[in-house]
Protein backbone atom coordinates (compact mmCIF):
# COMPACT_ATOMS: atom_id res chain seq x y z
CA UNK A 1 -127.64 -206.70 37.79
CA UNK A 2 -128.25 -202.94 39.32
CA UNK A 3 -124.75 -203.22 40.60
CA UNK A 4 -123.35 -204.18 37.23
CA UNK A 5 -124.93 -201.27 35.25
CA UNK A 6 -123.63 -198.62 38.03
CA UNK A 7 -120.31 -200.64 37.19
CA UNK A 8 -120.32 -199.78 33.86
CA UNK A 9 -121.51 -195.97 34.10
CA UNK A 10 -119.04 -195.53 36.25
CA UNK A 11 -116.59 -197.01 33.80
CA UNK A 12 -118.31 -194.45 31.29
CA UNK A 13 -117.90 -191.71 33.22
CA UNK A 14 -114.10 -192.14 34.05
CA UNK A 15 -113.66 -192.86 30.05
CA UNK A 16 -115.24 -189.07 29.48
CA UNK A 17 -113.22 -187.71 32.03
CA UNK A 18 -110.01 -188.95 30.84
CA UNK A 19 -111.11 -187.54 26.99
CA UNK A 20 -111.48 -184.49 28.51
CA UNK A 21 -108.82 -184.40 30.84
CA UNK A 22 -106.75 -185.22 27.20
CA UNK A 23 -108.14 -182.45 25.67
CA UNK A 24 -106.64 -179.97 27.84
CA UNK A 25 -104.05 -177.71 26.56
CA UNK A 26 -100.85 -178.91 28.81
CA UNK A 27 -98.11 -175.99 29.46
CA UNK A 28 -95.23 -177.52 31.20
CA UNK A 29 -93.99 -173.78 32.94
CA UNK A 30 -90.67 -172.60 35.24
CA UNK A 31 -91.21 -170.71 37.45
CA UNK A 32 -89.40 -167.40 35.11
CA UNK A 33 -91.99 -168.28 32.72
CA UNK A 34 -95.05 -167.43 35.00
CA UNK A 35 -93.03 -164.22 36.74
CA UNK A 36 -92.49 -163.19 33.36
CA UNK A 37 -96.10 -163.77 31.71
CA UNK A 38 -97.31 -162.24 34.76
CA UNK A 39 -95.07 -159.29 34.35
CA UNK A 40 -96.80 -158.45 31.13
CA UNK A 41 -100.44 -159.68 32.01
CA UNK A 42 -101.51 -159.36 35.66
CA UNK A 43 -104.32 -156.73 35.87
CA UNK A 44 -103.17 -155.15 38.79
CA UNK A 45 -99.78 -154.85 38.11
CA UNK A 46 -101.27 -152.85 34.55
CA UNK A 47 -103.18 -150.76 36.66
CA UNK A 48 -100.47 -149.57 38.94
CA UNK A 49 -97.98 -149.06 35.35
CA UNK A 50 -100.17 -146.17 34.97
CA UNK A 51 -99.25 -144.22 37.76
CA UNK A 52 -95.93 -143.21 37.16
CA UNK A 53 -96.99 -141.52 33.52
CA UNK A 54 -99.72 -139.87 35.37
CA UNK A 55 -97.22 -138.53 37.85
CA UNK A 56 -94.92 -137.65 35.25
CA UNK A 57 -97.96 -135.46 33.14
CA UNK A 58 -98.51 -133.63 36.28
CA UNK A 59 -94.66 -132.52 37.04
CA UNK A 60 -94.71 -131.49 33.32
CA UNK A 61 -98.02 -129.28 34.22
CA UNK A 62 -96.28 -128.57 37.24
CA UNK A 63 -93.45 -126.56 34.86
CA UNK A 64 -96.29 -124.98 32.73
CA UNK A 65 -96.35 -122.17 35.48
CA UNK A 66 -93.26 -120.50 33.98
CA UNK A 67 -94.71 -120.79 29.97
CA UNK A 68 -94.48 -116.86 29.23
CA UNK A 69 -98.04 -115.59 28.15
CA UNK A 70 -98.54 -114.09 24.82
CA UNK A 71 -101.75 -111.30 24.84
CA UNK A 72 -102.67 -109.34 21.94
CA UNK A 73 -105.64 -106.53 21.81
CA UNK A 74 -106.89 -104.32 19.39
CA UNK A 75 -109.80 -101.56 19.10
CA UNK A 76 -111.54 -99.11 17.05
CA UNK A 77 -113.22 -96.28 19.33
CA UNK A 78 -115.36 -93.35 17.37
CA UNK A 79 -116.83 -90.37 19.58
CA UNK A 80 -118.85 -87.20 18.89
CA UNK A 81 -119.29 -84.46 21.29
CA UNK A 82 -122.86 -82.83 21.08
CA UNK A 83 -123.03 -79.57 19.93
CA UNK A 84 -122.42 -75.91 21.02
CA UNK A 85 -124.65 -72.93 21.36
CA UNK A 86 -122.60 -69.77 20.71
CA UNK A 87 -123.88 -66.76 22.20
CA UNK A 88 -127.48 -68.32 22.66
CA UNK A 89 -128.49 -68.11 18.85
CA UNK A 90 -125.10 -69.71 16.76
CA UNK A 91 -124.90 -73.37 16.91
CA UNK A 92 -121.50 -74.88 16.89
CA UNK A 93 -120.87 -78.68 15.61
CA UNK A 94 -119.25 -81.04 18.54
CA UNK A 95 -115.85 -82.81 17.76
CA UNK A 96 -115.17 -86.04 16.27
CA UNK A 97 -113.13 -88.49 16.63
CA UNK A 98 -111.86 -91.90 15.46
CA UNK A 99 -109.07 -94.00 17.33
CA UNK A 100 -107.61 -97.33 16.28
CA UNK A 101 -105.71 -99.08 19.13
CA UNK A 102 -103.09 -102.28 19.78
CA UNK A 103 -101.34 -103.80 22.24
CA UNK A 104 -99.09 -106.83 22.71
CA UNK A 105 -97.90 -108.00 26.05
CA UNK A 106 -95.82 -111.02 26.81
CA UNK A 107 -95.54 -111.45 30.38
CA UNK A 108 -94.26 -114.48 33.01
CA UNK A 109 -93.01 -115.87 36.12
CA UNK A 110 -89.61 -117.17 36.49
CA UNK A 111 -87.74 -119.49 38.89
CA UNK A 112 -86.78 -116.93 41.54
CA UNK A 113 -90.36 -115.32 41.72
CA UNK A 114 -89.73 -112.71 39.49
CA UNK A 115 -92.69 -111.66 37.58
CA UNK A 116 -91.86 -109.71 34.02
CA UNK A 117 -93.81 -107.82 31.28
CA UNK A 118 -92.66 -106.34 28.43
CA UNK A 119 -95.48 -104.58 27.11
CA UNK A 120 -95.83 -103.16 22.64
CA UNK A 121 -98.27 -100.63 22.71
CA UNK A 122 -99.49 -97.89 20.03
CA UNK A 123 -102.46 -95.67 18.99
CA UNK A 124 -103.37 -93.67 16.37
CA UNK A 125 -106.17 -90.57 16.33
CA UNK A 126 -107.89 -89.22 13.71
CA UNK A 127 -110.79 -86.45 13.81
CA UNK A 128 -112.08 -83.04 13.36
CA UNK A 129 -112.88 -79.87 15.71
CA UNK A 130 -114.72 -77.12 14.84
CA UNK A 131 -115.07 -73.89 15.32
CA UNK A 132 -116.02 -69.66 13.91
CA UNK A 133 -113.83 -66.93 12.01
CA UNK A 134 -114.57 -63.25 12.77
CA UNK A 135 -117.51 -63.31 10.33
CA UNK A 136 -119.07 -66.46 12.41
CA UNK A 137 -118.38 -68.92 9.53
CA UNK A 138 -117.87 -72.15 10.58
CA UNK A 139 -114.34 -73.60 9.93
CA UNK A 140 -112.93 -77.49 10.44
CA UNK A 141 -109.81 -78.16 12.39
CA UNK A 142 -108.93 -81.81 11.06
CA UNK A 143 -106.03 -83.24 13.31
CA UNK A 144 -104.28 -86.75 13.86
CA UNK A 145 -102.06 -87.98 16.38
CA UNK A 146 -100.08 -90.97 16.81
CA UNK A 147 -98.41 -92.69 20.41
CA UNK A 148 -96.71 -95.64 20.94
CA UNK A 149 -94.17 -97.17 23.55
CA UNK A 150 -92.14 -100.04 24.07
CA UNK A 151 -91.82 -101.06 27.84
CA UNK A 152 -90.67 -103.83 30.14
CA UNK A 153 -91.84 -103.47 33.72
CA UNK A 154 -90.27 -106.64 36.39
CA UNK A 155 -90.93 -107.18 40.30
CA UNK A 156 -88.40 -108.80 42.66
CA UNK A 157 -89.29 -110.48 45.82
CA UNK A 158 -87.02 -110.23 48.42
CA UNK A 159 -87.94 -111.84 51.42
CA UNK A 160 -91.39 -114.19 50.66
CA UNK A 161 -91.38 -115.96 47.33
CA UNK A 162 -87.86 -115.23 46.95
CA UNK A 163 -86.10 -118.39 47.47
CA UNK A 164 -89.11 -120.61 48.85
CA UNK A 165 -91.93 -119.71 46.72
CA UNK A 166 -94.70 -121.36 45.73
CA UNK A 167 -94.12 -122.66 42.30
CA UNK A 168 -90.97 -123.66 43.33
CA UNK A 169 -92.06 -125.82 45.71
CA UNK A 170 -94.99 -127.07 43.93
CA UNK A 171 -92.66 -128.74 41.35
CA UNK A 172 -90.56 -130.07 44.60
CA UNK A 173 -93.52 -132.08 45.37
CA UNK A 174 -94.31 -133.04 41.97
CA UNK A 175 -91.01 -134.69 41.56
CA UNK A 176 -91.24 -136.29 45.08
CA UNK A 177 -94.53 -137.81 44.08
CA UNK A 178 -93.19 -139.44 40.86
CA UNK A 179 -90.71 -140.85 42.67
CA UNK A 180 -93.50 -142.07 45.43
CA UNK A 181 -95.21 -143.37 42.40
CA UNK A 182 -92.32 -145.39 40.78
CA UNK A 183 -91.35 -146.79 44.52
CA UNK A 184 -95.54 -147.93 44.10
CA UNK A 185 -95.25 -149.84 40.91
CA UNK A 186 -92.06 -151.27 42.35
CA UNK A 187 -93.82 -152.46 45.26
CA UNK A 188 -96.52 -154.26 43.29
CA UNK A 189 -93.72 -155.90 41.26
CA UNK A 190 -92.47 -157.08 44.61
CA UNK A 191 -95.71 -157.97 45.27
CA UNK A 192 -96.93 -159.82 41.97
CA UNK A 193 -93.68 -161.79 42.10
CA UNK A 194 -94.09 -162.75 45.29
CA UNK A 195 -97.69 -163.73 44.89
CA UNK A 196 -96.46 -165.97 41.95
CA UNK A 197 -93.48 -167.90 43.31
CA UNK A 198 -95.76 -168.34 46.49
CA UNK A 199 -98.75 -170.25 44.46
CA UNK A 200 -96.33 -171.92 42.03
CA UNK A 201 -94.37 -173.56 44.78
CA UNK A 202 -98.62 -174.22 46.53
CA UNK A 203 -99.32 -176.27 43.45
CA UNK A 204 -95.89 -177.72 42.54
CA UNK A 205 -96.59 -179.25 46.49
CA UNK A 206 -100.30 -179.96 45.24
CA UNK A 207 -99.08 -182.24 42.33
CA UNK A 208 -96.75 -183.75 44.59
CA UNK A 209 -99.20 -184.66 47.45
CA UNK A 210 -101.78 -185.70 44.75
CA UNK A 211 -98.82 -188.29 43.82
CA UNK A 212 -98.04 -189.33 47.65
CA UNK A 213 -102.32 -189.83 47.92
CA UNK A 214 -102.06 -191.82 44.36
CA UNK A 215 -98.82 -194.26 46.22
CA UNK A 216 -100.99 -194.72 49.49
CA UNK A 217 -103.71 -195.43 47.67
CA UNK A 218 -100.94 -198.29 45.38
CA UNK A 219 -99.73 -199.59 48.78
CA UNK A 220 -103.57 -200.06 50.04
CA UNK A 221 -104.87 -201.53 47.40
CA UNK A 222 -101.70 -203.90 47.06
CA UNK A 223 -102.12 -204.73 50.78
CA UNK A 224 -105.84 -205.76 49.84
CA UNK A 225 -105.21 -207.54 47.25
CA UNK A 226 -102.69 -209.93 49.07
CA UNK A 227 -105.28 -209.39 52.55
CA UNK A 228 -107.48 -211.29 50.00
CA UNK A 229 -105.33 -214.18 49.11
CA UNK A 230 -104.28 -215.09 52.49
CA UNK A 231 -108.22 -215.24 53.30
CA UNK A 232 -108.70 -217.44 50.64
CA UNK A 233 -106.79 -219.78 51.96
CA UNK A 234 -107.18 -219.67 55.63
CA UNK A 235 -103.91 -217.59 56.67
CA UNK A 236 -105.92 -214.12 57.80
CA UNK A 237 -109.05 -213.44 59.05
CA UNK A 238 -111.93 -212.10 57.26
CA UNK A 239 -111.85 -208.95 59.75
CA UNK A 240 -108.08 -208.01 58.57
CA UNK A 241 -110.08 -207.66 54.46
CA UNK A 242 -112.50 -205.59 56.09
CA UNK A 243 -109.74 -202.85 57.50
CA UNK A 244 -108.11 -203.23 54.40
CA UNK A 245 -110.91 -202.14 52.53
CA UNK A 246 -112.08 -199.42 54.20
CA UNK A 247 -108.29 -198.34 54.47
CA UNK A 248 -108.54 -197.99 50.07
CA UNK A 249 -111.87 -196.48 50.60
CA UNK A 250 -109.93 -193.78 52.75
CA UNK A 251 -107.09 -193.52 50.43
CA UNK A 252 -109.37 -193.09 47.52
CA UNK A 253 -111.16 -190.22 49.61
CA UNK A 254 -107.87 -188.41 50.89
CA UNK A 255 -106.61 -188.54 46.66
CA UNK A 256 -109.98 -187.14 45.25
CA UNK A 257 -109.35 -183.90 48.25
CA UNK A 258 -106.14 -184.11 46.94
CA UNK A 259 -107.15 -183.52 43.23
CA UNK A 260 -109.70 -181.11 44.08
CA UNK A 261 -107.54 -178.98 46.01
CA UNK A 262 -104.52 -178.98 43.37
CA UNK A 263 -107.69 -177.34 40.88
CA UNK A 264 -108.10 -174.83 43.60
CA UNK A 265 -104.35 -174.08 43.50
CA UNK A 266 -103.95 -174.27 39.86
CA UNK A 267 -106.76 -171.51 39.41
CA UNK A 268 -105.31 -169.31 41.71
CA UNK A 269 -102.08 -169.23 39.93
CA UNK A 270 -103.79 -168.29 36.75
CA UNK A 271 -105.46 -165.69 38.54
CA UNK A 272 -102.04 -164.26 39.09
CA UNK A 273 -100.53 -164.73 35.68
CA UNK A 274 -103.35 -163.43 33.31
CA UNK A 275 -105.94 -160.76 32.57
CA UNK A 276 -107.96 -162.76 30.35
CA UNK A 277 -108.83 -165.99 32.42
CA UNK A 278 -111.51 -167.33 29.96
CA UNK A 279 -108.37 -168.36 27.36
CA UNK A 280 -106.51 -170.45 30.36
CA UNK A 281 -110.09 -172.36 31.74
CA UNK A 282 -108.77 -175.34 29.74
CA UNK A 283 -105.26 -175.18 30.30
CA UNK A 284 -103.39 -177.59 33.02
CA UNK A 285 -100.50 -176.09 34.37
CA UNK A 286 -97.85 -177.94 35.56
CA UNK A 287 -94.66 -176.49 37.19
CA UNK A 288 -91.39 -177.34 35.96
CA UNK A 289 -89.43 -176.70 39.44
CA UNK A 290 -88.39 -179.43 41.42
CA UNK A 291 -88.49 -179.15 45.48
CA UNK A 292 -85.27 -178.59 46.54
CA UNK A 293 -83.45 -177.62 49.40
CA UNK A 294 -80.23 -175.53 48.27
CA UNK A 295 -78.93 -174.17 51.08
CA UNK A 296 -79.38 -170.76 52.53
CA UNK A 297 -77.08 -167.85 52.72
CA UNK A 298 -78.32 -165.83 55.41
CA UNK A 299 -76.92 -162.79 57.12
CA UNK A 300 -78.97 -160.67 59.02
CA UNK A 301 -77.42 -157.82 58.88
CA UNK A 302 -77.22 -157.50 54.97
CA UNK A 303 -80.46 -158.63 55.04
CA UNK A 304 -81.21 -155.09 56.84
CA UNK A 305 -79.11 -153.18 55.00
CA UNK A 306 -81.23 -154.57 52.02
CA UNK A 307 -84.58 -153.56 53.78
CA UNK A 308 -83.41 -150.37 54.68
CA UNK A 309 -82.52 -149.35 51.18
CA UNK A 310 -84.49 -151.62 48.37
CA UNK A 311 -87.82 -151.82 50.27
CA UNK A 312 -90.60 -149.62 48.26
CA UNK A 313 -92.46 -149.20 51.46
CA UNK A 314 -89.47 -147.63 53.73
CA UNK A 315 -88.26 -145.22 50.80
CA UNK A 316 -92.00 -144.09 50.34
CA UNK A 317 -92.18 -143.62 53.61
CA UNK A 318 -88.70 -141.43 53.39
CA UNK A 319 -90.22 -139.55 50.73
CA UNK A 320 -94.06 -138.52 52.73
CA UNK A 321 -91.09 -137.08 55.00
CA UNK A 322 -89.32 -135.24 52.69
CA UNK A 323 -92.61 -133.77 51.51
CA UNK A 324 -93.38 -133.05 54.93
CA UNK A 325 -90.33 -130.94 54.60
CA UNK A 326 -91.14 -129.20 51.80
CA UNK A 327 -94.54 -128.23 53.26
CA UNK A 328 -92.80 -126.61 56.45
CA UNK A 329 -90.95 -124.63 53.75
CA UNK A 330 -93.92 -123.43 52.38
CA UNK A 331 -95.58 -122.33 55.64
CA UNK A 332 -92.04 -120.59 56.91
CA UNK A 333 -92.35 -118.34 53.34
CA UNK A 334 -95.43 -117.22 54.57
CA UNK A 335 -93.75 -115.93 57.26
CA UNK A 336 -91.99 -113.27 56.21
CA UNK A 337 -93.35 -109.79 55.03
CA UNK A 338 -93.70 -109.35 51.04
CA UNK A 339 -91.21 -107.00 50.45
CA UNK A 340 -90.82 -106.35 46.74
CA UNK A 341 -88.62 -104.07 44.12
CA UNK A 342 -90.20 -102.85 40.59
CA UNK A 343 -88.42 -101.51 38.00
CA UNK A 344 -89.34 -100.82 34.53
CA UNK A 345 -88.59 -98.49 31.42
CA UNK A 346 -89.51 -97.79 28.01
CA UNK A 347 -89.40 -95.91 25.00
CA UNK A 348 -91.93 -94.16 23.79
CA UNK A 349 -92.99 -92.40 20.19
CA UNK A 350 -95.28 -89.69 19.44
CA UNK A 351 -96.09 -88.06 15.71
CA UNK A 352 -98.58 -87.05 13.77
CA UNK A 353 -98.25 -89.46 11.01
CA UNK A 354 -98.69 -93.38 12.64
CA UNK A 355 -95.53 -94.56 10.26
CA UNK A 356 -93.31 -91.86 12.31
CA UNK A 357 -93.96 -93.47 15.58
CA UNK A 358 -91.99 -96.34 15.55
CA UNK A 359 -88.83 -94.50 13.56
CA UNK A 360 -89.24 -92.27 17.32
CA UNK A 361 -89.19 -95.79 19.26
CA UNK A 362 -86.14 -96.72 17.48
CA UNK A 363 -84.17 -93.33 18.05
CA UNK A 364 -84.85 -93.86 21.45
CA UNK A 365 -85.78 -89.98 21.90
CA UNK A 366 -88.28 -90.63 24.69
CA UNK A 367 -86.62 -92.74 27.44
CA UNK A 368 -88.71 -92.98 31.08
CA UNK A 369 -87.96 -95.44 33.28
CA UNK A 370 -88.97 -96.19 37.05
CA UNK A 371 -87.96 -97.84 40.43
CA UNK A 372 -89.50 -98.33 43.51
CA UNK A 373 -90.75 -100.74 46.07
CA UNK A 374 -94.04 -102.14 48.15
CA UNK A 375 -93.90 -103.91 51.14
CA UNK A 376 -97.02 -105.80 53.17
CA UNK A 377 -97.20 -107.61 56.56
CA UNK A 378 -100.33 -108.53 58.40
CA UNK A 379 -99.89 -107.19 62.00
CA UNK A 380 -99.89 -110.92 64.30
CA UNK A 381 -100.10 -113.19 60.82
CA UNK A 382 -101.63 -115.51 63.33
CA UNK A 383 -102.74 -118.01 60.44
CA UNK A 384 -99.35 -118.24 58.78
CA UNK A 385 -97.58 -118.74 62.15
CA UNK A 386 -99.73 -121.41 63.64
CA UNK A 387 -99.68 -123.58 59.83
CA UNK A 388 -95.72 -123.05 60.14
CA UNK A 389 -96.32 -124.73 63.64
CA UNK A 390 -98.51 -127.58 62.65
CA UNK A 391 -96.30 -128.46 59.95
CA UNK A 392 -93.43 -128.63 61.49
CA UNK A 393 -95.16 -130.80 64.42
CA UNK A 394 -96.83 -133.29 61.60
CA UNK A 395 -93.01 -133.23 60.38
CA UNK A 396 -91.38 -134.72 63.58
CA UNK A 397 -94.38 -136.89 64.16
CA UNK A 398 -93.64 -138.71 60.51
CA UNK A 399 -89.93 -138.82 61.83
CA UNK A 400 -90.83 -140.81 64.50
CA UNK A 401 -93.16 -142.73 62.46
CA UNK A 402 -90.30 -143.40 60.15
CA UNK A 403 -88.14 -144.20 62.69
CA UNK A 404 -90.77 -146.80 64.16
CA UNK A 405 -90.67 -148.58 60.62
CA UNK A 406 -87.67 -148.90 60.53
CA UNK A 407 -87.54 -150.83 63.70
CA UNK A 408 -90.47 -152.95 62.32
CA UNK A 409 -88.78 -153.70 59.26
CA UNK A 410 -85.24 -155.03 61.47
CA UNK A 411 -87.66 -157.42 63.52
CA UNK A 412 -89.66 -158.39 60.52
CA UNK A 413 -86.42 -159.57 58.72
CA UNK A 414 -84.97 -160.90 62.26
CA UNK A 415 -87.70 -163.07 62.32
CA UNK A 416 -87.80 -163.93 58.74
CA UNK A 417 -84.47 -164.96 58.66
CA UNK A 418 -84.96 -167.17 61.43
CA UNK A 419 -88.42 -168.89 59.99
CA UNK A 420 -85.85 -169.83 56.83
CA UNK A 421 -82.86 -171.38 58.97
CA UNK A 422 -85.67 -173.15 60.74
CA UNK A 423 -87.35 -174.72 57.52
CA UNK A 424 -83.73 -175.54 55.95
CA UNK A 425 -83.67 -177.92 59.26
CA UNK A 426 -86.90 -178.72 59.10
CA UNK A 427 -86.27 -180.18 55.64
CA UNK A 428 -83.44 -182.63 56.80
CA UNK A 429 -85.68 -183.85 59.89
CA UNK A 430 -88.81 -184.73 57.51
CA UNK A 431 -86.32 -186.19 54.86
CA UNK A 432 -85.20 -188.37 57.97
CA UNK A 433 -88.30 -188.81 58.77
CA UNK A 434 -89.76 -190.02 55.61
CA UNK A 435 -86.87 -192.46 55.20
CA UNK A 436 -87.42 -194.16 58.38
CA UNK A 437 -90.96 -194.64 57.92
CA UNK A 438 -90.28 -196.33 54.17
CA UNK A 439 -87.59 -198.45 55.98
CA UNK A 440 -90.52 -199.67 59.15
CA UNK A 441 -92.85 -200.44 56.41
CA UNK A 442 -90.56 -202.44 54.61
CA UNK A 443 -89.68 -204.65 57.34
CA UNK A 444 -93.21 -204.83 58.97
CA UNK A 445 -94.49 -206.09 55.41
CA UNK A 446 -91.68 -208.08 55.41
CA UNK A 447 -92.77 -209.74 59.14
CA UNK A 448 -96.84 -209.52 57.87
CA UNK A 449 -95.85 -211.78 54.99
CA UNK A 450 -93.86 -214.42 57.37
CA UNK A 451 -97.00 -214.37 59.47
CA UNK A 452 -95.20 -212.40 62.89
CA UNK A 453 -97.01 -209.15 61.92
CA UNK A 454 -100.99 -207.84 61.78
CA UNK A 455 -102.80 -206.15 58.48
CA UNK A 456 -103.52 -203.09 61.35
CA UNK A 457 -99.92 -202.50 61.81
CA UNK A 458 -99.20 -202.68 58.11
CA UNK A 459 -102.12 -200.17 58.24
CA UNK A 460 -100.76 -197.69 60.67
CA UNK A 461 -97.27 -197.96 59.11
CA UNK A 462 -98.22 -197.10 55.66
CA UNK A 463 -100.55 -194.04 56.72
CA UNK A 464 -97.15 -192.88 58.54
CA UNK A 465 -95.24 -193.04 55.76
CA UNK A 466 -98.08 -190.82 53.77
CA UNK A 467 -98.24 -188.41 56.34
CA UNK A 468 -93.85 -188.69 56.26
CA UNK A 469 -93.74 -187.68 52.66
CA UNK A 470 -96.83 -184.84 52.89
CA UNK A 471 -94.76 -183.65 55.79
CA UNK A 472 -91.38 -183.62 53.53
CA UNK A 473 -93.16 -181.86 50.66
CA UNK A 474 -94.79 -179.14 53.30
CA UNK A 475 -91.33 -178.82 55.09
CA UNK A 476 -89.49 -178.33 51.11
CA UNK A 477 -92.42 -175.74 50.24
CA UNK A 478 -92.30 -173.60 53.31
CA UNK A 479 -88.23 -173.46 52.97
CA UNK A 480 -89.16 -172.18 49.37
CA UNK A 481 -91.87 -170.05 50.65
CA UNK A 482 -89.86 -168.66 53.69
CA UNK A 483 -87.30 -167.35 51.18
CA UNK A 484 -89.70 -165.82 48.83
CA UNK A 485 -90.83 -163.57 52.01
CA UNK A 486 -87.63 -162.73 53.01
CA UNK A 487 -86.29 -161.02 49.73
CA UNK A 488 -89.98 -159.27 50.42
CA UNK A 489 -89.20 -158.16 53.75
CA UNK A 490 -85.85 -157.00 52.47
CA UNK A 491 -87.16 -155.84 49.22
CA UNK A 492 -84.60 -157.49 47.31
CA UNK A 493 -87.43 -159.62 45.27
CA UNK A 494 -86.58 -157.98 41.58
CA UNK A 495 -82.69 -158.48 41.62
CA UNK A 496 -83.47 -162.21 43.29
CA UNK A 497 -85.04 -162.73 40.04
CA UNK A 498 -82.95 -160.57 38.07
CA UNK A 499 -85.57 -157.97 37.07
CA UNK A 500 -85.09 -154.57 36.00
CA UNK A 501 -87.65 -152.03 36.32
CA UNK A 502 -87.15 -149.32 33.69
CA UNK A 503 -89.78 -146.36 34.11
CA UNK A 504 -90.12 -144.57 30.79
């Protein structure tokens, strides 16, 4: 009676399951539709998008050191000078004075080092003196004056921050590291792609497996149910029901791993494909793809050529050189002495009215104008010639660090290559494999039902042919998988897929 009851909770049980298993939201997917949805969802990959913009804001600072700057000033000064005694008994008034001042300078830095000012500048005085007439009356002297200029002033290096200098070079780097950062996002592309077509291909061989476990599990029960007739009758011994049984025990064990593991698989796809995981919980992905076998095209030494100019990591790796080399530039300027030329003029204006000054500026009446020069050196510049050293040391060390990629980058698609040829084979031999062991089951069922066989050797042929087809599947998905990694290793993932990455 206790048996019964478990009977029919266990019937309950399965019931619910199936309802819920129905309930699931079924998307049937190719493999372009989860390299695309992961594309436009994968977290990291949305991270890493940032970079490139952040790059690009910085070059743009980078070019905000030659924005001209615009200065204006203005005052209002008043004075009095403290008063005179005049032969110990007069007292004489001190002088005052009010002056209004402005001045407008727009100065900069251009390409070649050149720094510039063209300075607007005027002023206008008004106050009153004092002083005595013959009778010792006090008289006022009211006076005004007016000045103002227009001048330009501009200094030349000629040896350091002439043609390497420091702004220059600053927005050398700048551009190198957006192009670092673009080679970045491409190699998570490569990356998330990769990651993708790996775990599709893991679960397409889950689903597969879980129907090889569900056919063992067929063929085991089918052998027990015919183990059972011929011991009803008297044809087999009780012992060959036993094996049989615990042989669909087994088979039910080795398909419940089977459907646990393709959940495990199945999540970690999603993982890849989404940033919001809570929306896909009750979603059963299936994959589309059938294992195949098309066969390769490999050449080894396109496949280098390919790695030696699509993968992100090598031309990143090209580019920390090249900024290497702009850093040695930077140290060598330091070398020389700062030898620079000035030169300047303007025009200046001076009335007594403030409205006549600038009719003076534009006569041009009052020309000056100067030239000259300044040079510096410290005596030994130690410091500047031992960073010009290290640099160019750390230079030839990321030379031969580049050169030692590039090496492991040949032997890492060598071997690649090789891996794929290998599985392509591999394919054929488990295919061969598989059929054979469907052909010795045949026949020994075949012999088992004219009496000249065991149930053990039906058994052991039918857990062959299980581990045949696993052993088929694994050989299809590691060809698959062994050509996913070497479009990695040669960096050639995107085009594979026909994907274009367009940085705005």
């Amino acid at each position: 009676m206790k048996t019964r009851w478990i009977a029919i909770w266990l019937c309950a049980g399965c019931t619910f399951a199936g309802a819920q298993e129905v309930q699931r939201e079924v998307r049937r997917w190719s493999l372009t539709d989860c390299i695309q949805h992961s594309l436009e969802h994968n977290l990291d990959l949305r991270i890493e998008r940032y970079n490139p913009e952040l790059a690009l804001f910085n070059l743009r600072s980078g070019y905000g050191a030659y924005d001209p700057v615009l200065s204006a000033s203005g005052q209002h000064d008043y004075s009095k000078a403290g008063s005179t005694l005049l032969e110990g008994t007069f007292l004489l008034p001190g002088r005052e004075q009010d002056v209004n001042s402005f001045r407008t300078t727009l100065s900069g830095l251009l390409p070649w080092g050149t720094l510039y000012n063209v300075t607007l500048s005027a002023r206008d005085t008004d106050g009153i003196r004092y002083g005595v007439d013959t009778n010792l009356n006090i008289l006022e002297f009211p006076y005004s004056d007016s000045s103002g200029a227009v001048s330009i002033s501009v200094t030349q290096p000629l040896l350091r921050d002439f043609w390497y200098n420091p702004t220059r070079l600053r927005i050398q780097i700048l551009k190198n590291r957006l192009k670092w950062s673009e080679h970045a996002l491409r190699a998570r592309m490569i990356d998330i792609v990769t990651r993708v077509e790996l775990a599709y291909y893991d679960l397409k061989a889950a689903y597969e497996n879980v129907k090889v476990q569900q056919m063992a599990l067929q063929l085991s029960e089918q052998l027990l149910a015919e183990n059972r007739k011929r011991v009803e009758v008297g044809a087999l011994a009780p012992l060959d029901e036993k094996q049989a049984e615990a042989d669909v025990a087994a088979r039910r064990a080795d398909l419940i791993a089977a459907q646990r593991n393709l959940a495990v698989l199945e999540n970690n796809l999603k993982q890849i494909l989404t940033d919001d995981f809570a929306t896909w919980a009750h979603v059963r992905l299936e994959p589309l793809e059938e294992l195949d076998a098309p066969p390769p095209i490999l050449d080894v030494q396109d496949s280098w050529s390919k790695g030696l100019t699509l993968r992100p990591d090598f031309l990143q790796a090209q580019l920390d050189l090249e900024q290497q080399g702009i850093q040695v530039k930077i140290n060598r300027n330091e070398l020389y002495p700062q030898v620079d030329l000035r030169v300047g003029g303007a025009y200046s204006g001076s009335t007594p009215e403030f409205s006549g000054v600038f009719g003076d500026i534009k006569d041009r009446d009052q020309p000056s104008w100067f030239v000259g020069g300044q040079i510096s050196y410290p005596l030994g510049n130690r410091s500047a010639l031992n960073a010009y050293r290290a640099s160019k040391a750390q230079y030839e060390q990321r030379l031969l660090a580049l050169k030692k990629m590039e090496q492991n980058i040949m032997i890492e698609i060598d071997n690649a290559v090789k891996l794929a040829q290998a599985n392509y084979e591999r394919v054929a031999a488990t295919r061969e494999a598989r059929a054979y062991a469907e052909a010795a089951l045949e026949a020994e069922q075949k012999k088992l039902e004219s009496g000249k066989s065991t149930s053990f050797v039906v058994l052991r042929l039918q857990r062959d042919l299980t581990a045949a087809r696993a052993d088929e599947i694994s050989a299809l998905v590691q060809y698959r998988r062994s050509l996913a990694l070497l479009a990695q290793a040669e960096g050639s993932t995107l085009q594979r897929h026909g994907i274009d990455l367009v940085i705005k």
